[in-house]
PDB file of N, CA and C in Angstrom:
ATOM      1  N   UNK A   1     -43.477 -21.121   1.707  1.00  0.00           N
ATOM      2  CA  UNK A   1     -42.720 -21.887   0.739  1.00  0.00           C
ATOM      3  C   UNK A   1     -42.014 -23.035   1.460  1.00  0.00           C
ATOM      4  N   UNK A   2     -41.926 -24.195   0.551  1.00  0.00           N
ATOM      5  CA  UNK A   2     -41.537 -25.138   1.163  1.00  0.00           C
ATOM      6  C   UNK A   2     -40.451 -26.132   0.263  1.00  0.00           C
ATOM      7  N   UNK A   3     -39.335 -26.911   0.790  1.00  0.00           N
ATOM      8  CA  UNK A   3     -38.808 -27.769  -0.446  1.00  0.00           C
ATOM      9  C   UNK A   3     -39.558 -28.226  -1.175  1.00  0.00           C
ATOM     10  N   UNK A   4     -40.954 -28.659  -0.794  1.00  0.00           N
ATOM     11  CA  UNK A   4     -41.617 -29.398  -1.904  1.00  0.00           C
ATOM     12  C   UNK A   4     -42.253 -28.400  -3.075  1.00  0.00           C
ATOM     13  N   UNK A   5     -41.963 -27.084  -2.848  1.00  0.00           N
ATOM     14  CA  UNK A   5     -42.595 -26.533  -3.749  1.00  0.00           C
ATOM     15  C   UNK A   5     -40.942 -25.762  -5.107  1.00  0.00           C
ATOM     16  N   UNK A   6     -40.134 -26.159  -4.802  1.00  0.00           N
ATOM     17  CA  UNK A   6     -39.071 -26.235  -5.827  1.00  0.00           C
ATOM     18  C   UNK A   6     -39.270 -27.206  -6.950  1.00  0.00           C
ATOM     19  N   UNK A   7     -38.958 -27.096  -7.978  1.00  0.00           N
ATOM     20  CA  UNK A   7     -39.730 -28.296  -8.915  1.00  0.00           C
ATOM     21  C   UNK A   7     -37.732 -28.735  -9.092  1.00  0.00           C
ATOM     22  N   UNK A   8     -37.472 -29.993  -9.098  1.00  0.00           N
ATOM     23  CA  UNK A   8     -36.564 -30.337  -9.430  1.00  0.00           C
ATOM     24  C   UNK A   8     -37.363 -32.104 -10.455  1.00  0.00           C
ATOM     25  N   UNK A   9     -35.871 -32.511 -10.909  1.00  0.00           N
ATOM     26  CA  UNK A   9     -35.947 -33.686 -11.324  1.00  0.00           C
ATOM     27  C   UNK A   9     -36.187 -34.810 -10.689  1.00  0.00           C
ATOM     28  N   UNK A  10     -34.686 -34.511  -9.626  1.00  0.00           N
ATOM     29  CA  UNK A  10     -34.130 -36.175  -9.129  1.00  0.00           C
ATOM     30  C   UNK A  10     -34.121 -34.745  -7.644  1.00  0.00           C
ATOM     31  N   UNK A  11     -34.093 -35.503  -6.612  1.00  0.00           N
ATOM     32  CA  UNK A  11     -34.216 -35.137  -5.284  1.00  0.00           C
ATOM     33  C   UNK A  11     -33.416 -36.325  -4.602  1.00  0.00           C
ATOM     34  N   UNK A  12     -32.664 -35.994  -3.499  1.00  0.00           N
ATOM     35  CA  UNK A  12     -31.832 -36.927  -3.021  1.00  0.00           C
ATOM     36  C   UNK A  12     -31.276 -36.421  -1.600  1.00  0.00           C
ATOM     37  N   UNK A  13     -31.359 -37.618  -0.597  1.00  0.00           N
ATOM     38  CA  UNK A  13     -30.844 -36.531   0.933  1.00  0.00           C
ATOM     39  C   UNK A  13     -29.279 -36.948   0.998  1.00  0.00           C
ATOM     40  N   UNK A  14     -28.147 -36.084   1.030  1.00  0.00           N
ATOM     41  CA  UNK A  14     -27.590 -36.284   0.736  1.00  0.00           C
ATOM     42  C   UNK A  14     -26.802 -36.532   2.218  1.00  0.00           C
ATOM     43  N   UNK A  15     -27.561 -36.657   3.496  1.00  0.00           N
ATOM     44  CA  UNK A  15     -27.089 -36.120   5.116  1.00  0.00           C
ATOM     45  C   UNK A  15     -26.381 -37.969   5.179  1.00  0.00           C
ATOM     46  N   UNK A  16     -25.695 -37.897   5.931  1.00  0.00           N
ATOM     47  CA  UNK A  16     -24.766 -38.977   6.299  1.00  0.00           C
ATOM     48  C   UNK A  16     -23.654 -38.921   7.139  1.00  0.00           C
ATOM     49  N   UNK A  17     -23.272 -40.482   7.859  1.00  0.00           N
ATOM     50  CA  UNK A  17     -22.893 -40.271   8.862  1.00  0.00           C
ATOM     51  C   UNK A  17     -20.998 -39.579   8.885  1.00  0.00           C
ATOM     52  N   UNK A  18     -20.428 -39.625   7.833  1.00  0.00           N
ATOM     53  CA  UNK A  18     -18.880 -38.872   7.163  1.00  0.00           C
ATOM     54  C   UNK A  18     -19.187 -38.413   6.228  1.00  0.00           C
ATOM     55  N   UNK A  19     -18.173 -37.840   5.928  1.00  0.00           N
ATOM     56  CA  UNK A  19     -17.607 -37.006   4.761  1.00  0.00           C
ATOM     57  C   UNK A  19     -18.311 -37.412   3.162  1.00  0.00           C
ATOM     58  N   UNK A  20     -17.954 -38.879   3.388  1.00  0.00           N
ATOM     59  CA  UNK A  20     -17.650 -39.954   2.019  1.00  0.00           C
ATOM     60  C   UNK A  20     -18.842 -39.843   1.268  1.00  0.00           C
ATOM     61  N   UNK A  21     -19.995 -40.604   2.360  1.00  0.00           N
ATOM     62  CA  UNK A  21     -21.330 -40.346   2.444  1.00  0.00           C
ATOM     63  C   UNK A  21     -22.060 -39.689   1.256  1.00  0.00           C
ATOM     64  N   UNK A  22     -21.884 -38.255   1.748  1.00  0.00           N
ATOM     65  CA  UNK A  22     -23.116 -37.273   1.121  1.00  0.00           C
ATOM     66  C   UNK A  22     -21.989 -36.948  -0.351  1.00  0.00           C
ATOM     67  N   UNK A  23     -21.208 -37.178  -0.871  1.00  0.00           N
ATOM     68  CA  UNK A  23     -20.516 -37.274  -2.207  1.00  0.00           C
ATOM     69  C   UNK A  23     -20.757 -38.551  -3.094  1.00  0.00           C
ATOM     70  N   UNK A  24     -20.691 -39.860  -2.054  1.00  0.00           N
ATOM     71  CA  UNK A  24     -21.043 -40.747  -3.123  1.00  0.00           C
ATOM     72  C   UNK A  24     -22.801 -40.937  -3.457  1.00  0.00           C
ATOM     73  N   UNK A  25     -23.888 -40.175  -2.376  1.00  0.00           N
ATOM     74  CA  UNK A  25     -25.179 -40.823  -2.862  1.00  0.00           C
ATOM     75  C   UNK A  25     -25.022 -39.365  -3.913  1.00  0.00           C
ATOM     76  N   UNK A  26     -24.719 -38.365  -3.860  1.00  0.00           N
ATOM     77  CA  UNK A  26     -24.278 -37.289  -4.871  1.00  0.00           C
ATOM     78  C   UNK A  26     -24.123 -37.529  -5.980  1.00  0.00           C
ATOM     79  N   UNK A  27     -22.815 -38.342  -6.413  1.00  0.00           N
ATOM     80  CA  UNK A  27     -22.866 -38.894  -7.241  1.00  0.00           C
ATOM     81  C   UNK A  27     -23.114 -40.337  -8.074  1.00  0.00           C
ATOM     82  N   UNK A  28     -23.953 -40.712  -7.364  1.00  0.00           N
ATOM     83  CA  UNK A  28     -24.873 -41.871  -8.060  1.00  0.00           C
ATOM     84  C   UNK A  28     -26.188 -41.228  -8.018  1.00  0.00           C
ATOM     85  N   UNK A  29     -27.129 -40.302  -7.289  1.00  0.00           N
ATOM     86  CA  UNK A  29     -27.892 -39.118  -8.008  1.00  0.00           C
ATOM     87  C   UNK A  29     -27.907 -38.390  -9.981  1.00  0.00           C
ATOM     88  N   UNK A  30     -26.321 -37.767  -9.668  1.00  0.00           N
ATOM     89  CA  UNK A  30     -25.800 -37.528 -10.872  1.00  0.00           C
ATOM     90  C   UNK A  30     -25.963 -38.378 -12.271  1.00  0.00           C
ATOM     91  N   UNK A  31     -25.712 -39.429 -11.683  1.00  0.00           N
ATOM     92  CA  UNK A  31     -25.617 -40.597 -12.773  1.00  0.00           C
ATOM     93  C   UNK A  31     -26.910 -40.608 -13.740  1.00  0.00           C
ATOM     94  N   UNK A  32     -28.296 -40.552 -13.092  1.00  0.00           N
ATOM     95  CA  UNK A  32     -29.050 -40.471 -13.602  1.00  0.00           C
ATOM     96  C   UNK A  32     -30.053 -39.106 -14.202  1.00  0.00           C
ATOM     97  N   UNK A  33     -29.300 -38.149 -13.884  1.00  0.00           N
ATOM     98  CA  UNK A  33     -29.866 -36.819 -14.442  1.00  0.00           C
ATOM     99  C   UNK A  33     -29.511 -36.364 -15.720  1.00  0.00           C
ATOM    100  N   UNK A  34     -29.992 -36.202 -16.391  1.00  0.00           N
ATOM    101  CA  UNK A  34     -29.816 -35.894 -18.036  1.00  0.00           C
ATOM    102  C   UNK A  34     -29.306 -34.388 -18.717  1.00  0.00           C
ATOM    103  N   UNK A  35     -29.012 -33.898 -19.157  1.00  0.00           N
ATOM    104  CA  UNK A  35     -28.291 -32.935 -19.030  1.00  0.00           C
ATOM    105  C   UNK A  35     -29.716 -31.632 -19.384  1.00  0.00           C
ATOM    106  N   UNK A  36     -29.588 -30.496 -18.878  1.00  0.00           N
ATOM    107  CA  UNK A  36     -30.679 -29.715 -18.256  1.00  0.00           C
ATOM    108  C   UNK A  36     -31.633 -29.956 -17.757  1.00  0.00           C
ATOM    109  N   UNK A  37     -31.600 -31.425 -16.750  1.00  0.00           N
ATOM    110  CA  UNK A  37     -32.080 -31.184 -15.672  1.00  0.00           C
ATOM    111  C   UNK A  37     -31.484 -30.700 -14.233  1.00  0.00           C
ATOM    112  N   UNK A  38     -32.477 -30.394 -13.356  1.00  0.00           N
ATOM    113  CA  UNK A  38     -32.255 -30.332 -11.580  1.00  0.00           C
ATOM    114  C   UNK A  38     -32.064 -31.332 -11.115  1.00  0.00           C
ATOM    115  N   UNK A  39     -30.623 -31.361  -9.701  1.00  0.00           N
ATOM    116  CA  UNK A  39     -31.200 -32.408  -8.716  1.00  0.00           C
ATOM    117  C   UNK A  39     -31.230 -31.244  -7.575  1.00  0.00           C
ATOM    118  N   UNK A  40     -32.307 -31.812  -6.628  1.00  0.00           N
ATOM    119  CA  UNK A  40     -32.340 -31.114  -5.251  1.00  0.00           C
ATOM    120  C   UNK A  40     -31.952 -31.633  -3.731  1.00  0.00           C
ATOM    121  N   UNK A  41     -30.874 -31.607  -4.008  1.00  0.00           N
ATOM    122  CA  UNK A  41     -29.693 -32.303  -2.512  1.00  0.00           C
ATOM    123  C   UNK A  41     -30.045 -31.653  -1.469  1.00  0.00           C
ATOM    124  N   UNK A  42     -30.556 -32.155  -0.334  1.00  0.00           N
ATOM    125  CA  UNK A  42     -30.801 -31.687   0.717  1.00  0.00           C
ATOM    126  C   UNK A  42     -30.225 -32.368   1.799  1.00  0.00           C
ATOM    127  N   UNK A  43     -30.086 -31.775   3.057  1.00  0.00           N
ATOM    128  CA  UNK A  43     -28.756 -32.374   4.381  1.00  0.00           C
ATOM    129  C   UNK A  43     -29.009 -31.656   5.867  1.00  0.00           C
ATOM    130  N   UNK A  44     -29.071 -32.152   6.885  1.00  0.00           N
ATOM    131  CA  UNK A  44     -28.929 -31.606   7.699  1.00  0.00           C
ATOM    132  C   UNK A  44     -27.547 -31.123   8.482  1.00  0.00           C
ATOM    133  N   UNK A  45     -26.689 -31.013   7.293  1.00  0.00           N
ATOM    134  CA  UNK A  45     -25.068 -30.888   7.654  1.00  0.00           C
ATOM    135  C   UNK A  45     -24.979 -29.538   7.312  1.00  0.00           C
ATOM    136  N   UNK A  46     -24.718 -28.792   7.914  1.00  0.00           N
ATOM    137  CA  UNK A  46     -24.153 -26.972   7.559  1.00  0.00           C
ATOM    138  C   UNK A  46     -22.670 -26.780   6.968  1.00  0.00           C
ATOM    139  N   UNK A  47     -22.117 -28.048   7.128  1.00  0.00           N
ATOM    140  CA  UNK A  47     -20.870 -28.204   6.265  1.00  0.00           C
ATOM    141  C   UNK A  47     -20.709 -27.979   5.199  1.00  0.00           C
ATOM    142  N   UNK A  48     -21.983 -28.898   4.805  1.00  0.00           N
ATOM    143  CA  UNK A  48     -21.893 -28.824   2.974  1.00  0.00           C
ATOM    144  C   UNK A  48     -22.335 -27.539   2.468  1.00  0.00           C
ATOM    145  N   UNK A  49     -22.430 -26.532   2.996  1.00  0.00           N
ATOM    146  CA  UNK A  49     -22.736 -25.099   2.349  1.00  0.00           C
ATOM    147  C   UNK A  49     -21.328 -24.840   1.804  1.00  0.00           C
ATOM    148  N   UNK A  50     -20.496 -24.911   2.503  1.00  0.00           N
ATOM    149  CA  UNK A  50     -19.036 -24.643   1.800  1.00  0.00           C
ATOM    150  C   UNK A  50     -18.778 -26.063   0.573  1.00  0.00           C
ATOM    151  N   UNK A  51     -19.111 -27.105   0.837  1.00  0.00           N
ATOM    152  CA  UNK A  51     -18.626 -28.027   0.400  1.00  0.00           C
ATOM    153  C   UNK A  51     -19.288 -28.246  -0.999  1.00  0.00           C
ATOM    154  N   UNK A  52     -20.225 -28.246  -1.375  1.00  0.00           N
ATOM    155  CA  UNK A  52     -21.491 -28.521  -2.288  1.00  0.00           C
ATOM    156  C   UNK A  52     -20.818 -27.628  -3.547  1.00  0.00           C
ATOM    157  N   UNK A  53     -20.954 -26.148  -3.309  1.00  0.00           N
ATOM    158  CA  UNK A  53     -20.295 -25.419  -4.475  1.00  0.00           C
ATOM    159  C   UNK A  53     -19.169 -25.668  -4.656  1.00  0.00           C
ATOM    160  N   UNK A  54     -17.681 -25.950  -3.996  1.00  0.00           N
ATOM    161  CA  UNK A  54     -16.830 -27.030  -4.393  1.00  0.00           C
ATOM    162  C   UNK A  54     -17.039 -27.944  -4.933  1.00  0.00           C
ATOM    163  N   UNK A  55     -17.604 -28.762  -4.961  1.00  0.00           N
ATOM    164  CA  UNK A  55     -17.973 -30.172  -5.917  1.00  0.00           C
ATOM    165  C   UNK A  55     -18.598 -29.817  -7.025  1.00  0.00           C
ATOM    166  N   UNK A  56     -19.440 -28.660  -7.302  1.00  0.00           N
ATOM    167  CA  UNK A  56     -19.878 -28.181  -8.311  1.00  0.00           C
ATOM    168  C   UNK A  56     -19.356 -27.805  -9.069  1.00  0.00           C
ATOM    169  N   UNK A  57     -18.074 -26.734  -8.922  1.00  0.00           N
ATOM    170  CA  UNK A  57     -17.324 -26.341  -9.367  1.00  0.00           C
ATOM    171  C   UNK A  57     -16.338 -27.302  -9.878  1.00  0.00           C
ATOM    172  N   UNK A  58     -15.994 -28.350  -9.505  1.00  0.00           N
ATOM    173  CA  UNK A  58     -15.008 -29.268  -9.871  1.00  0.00           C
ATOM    174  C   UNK A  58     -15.676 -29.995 -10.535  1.00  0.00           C
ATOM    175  N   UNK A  59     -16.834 -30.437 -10.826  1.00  0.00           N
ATOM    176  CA  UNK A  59     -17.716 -31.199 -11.902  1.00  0.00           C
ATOM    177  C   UNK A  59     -18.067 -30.352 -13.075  1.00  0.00           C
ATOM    178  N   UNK A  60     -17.703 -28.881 -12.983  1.00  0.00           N
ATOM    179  CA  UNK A  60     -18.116 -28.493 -13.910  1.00  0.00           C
ATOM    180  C   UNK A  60     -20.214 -28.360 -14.015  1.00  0.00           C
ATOM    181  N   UNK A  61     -20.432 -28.465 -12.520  1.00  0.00           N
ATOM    182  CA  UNK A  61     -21.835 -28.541 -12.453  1.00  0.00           C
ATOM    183  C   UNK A  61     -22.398 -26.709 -12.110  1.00  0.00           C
ATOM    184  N   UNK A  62     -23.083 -26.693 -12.399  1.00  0.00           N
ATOM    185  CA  UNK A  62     -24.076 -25.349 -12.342  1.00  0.00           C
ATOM    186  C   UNK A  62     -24.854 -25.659 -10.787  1.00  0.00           C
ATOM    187  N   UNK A  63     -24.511 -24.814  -9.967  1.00  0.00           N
ATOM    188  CA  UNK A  63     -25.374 -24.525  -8.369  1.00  0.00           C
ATOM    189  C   UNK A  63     -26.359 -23.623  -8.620  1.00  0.00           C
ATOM    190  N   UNK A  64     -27.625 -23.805  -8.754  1.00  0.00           N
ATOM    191  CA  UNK A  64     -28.345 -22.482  -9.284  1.00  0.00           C
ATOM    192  C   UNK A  64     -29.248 -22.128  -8.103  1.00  0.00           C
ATOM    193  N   UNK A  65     -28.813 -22.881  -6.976  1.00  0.00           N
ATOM    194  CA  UNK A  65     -29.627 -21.847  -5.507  1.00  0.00           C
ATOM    195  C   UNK A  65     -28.961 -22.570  -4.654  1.00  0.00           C
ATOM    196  N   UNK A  66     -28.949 -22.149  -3.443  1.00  0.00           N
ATOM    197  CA  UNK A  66     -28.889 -22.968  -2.257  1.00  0.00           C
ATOM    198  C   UNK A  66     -29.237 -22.466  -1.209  1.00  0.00           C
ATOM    199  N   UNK A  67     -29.666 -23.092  -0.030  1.00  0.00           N
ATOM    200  CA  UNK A  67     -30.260 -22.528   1.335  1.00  0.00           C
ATOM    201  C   UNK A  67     -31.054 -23.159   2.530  1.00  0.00           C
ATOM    202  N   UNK A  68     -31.596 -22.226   3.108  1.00  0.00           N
ATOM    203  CA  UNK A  68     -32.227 -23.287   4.402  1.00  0.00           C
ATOM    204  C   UNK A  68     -33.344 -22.900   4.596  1.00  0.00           C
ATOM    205  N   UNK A  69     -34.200 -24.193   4.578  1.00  0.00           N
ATOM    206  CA  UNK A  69     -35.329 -24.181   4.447  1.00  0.00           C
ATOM    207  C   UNK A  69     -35.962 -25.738   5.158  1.00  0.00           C
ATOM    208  N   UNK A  70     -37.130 -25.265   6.063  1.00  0.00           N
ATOM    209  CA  UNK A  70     -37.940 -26.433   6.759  1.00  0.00           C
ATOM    210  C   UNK A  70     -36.051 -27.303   7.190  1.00  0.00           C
ATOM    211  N   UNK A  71     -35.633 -26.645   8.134  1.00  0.00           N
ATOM    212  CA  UNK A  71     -34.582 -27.155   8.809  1.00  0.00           C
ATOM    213  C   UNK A  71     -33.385 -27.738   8.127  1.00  0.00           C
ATOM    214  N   UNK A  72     -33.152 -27.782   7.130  1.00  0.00           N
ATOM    215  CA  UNK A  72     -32.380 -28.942   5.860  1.00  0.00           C
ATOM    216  C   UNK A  72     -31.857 -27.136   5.086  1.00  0.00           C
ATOM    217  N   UNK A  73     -30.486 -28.274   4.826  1.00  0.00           N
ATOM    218  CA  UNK A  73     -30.077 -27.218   3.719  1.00  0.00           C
ATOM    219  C   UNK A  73     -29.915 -27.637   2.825  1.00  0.00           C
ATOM    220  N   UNK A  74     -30.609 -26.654   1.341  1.00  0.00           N
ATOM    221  CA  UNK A  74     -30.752 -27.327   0.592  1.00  0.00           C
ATOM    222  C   UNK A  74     -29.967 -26.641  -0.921  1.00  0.00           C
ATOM    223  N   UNK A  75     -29.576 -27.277  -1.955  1.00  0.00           N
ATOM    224  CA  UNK A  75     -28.440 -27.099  -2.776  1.00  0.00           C
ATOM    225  C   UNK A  75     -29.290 -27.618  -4.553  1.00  0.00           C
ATOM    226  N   UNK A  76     -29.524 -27.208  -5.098  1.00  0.00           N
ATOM    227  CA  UNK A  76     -30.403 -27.243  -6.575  1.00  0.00           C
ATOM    228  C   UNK A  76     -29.422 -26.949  -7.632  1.00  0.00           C
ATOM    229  N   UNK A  77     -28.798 -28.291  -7.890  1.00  0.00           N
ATOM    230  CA  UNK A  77     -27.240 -28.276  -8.843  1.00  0.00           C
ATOM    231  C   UNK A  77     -28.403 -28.523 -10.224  1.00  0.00           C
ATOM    232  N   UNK A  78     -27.863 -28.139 -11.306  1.00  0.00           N
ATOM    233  CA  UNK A  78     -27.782 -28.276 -12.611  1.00  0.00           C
ATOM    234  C   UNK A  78     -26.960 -29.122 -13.530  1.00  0.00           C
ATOM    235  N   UNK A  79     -27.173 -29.959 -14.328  1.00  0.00           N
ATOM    236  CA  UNK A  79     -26.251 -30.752 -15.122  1.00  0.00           C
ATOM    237  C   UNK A  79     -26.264 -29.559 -16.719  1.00  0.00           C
ATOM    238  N   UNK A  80     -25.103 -28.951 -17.294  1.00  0.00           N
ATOM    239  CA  UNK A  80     -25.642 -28.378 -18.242  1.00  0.00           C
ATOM    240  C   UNK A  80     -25.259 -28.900 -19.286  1.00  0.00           C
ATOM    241  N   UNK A  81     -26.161 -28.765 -20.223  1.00  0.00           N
ATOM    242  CA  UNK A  81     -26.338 -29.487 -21.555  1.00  0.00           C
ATOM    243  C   UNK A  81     -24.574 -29.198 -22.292  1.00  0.00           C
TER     244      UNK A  81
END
């Protein structure tokens, strides 16, 4: 199994060089996802494992997996209808 075999919508790397970074391409991702779809945020930051379901939670967004896979960790948020 591989990321490419997750079916998402919008896919987006969310790895960057601060903090700021992987929240704002996050949310300009967001912008364009429609409500019950996937995006599939992926990062080579182990940070955002704590961080990701925080932002989810504060958007009121649905995290419906997350993990590591082909080196990247990867985070499959939900917009819900």
């Amino acid at each position: 199994m591989s990321l490419d075999s997750i079916p998402c919508d919008i896919f987006v790397d969310i790895s960057g060089t601060d903090c700021a970074v992987p929240s704002s391409r996050l949310n300009d991702a967001l912008e364009a996802l429609l409500p019950g779809q996937t995006l599939m945020a992926v990062s080579v930051k182990q940070a955002l494992q704590c961080d990701i379901p925080v932002f989810c939670r504060q958007r009121g967004l649905q995290l419906v997996d997350q993990g590591e896979m082909d080196e990247m960790f990867y985070f499959l948020i939900r917009l819900d209808a």
